[in-house]
N, C-alpha and C. Protein backbone atom coordinates (compact mmCIF):
# COMPACT_ATOMS: atom_id res chain seq x y z
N UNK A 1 17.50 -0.70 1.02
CA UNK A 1 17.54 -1.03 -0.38
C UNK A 1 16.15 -0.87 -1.01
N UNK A 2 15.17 -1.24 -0.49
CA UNK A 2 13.80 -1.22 -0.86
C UNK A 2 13.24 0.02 -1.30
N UNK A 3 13.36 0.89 -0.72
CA UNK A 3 13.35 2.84 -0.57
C UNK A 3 14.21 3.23 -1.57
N UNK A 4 15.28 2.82 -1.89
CA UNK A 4 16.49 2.84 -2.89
C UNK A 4 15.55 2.45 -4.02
N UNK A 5 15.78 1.32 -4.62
CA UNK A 5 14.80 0.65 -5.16
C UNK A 5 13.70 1.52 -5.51
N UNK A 6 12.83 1.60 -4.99
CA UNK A 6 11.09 2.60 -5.33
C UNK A 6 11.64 3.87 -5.83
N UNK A 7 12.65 4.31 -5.34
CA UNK A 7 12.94 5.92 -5.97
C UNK A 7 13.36 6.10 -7.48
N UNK A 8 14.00 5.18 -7.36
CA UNK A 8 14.70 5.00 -8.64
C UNK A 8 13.86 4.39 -9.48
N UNK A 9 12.45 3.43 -9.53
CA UNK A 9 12.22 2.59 -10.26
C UNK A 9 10.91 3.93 -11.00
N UNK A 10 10.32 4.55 -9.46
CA UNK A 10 8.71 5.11 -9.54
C UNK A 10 9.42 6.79 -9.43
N UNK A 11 10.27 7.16 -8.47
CA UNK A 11 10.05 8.11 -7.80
C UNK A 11 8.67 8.09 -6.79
N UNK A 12 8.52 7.00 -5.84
CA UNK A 12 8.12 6.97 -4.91
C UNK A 12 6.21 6.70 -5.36
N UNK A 13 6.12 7.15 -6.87
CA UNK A 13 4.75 6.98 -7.37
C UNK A 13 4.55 5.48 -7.49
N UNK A 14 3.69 5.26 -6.22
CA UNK A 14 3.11 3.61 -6.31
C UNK A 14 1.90 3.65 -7.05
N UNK A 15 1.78 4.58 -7.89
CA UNK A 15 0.50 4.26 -8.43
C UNK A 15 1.03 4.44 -10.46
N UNK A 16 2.05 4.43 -10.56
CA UNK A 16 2.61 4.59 -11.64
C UNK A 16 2.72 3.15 -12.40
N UNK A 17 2.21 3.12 -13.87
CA UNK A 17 2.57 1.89 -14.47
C UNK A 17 2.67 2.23 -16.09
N UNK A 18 3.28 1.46 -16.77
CA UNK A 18 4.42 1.32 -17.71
C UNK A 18 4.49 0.43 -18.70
N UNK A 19 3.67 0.98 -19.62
CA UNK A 19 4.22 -0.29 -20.79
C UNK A 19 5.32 -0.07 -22.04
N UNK A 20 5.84 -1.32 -21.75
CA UNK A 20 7.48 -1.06 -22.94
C UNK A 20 7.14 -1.12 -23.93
N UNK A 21 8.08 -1.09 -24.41
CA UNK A 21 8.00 -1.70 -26.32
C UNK A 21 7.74 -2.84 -26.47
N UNK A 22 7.79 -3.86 -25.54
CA UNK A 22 7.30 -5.81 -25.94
C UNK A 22 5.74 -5.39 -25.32
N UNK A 23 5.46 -4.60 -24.92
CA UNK A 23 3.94 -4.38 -24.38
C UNK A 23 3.75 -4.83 -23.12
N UNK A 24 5.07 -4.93 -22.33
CA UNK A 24 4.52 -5.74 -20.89
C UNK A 24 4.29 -4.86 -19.86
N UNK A 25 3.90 -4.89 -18.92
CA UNK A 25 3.66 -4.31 -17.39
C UNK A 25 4.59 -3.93 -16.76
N UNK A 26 4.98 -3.05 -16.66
CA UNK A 26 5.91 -2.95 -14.87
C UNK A 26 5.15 -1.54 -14.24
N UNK A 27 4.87 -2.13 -12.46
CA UNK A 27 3.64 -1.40 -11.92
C UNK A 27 3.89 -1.27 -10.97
N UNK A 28 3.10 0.00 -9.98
CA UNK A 28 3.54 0.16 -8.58
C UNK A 28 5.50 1.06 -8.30
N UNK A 29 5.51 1.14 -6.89
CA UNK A 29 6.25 1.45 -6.60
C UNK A 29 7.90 1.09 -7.00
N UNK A 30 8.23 -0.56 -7.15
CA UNK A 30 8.97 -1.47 -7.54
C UNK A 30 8.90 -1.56 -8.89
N UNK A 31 7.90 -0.91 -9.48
CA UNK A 31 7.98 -1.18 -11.02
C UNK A 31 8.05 -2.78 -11.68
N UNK A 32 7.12 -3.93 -10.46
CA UNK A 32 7.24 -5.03 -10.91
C UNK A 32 6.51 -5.23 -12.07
N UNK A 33 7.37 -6.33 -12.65
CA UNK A 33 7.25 -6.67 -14.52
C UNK A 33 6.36 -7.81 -14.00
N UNK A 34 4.54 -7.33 -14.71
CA UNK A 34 3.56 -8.36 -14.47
C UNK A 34 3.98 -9.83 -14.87
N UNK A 35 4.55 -9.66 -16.02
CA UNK A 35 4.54 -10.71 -17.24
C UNK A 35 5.39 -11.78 -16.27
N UNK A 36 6.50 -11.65 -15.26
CA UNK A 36 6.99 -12.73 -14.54
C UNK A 36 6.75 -12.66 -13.04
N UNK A 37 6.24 -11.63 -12.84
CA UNK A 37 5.48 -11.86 -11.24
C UNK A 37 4.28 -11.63 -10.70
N UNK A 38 3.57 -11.40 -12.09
CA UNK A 38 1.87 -11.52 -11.89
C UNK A 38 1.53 -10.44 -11.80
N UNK A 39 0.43 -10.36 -11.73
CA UNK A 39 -0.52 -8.87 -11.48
C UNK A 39 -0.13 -8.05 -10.77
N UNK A 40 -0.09 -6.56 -10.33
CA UNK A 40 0.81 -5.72 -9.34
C UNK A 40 -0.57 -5.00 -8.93
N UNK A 41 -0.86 -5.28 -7.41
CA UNK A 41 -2.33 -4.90 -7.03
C UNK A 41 -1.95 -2.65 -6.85
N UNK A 42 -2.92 -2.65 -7.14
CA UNK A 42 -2.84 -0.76 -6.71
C UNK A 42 -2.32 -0.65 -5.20
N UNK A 43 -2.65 -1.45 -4.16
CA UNK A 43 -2.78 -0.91 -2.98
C UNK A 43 -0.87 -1.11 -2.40
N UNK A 44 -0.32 -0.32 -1.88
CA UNK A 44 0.96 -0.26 -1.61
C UNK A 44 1.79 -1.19 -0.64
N UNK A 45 0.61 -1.31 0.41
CA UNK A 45 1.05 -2.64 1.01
C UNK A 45 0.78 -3.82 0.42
N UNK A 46 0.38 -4.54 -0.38
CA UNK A 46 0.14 -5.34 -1.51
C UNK A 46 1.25 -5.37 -2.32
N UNK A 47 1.57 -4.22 -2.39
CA UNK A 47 2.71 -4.54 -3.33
C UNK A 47 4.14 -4.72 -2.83
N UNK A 48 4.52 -4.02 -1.67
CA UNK A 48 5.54 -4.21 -0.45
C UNK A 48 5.50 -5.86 -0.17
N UNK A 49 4.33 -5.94 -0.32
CA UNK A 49 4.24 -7.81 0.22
C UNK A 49 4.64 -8.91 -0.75
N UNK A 50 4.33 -8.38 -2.26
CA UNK A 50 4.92 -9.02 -3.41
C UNK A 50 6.36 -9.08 -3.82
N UNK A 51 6.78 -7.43 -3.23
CA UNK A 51 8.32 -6.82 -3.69
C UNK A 51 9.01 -8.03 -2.34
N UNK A 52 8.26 -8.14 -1.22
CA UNK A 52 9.24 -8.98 -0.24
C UNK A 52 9.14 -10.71 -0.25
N UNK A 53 8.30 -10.80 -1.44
CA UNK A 53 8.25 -12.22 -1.97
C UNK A 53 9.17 -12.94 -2.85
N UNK A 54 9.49 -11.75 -3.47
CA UNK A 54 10.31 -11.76 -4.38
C UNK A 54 11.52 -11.84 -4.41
N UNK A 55 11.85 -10.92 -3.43
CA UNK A 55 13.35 -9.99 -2.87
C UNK A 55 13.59 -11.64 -1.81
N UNK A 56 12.34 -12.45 -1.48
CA UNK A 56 13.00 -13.82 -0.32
C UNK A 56 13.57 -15.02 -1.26
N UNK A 57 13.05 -14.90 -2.24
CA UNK A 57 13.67 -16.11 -3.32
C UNK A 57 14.76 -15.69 -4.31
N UNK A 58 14.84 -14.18 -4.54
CA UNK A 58 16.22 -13.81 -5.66
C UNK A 58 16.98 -12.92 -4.97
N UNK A 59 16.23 -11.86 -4.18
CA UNK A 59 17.21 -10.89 -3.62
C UNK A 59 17.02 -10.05 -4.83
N UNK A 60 17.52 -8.88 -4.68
CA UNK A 60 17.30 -7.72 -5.04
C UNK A 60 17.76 -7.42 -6.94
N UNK A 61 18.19 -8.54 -7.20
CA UNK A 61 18.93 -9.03 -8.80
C UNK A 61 18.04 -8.49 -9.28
N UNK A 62 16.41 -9.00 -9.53
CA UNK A 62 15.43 -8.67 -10.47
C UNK A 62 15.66 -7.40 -11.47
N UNK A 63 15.75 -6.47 -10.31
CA UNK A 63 15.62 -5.20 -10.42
C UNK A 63 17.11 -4.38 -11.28
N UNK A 64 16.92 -3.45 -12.12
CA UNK A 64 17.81 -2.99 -12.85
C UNK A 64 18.69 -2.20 -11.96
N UNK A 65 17.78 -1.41 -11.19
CA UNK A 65 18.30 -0.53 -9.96
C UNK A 65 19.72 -1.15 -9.19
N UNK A 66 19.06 -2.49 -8.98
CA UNK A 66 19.92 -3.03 -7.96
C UNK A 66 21.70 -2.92 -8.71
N UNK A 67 21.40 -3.27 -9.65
CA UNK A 67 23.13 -3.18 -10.09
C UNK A 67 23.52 -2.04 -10.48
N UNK A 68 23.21 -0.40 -10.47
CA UNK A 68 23.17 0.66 -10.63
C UNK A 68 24.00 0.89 -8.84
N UNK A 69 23.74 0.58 -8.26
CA UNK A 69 24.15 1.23 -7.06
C UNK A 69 25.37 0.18 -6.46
């Protein structure tokens, strides 16, 4: 799911980031949204470690991806 996830969010670009129309963040591979899960560090394992912080308290919901598949 995670690999699922990054393709769809980055196309695999962990160094890709994104601001919407409300002006917020979504960064990295996961395309995490700063504004509710904090800063999204550049480095990829950093961010694998945040995406599995995340993914242990909600599971994979966050993500738009997830209900696409």
């Amino acid at each position: 799911m995670a690999m699922y996830i990054a393709m769809r969010e980055s196309r695999g670009d962990c160094s890709i980031r994104i601001i919407d129309t409300n002006n917020e963040i979504s960064a990295g591979c996961w395309q995490v949204q700063a504004v509710w899960w904090g800063e999204v560090s550049e480095d990829v394992n950093e961010q694998a470690r945040q995406v599995w912080l995340i993914v242990q308290e909600h599971g994979w919901k966050p993500w738009a991806t997830y209900w696409e598949n």
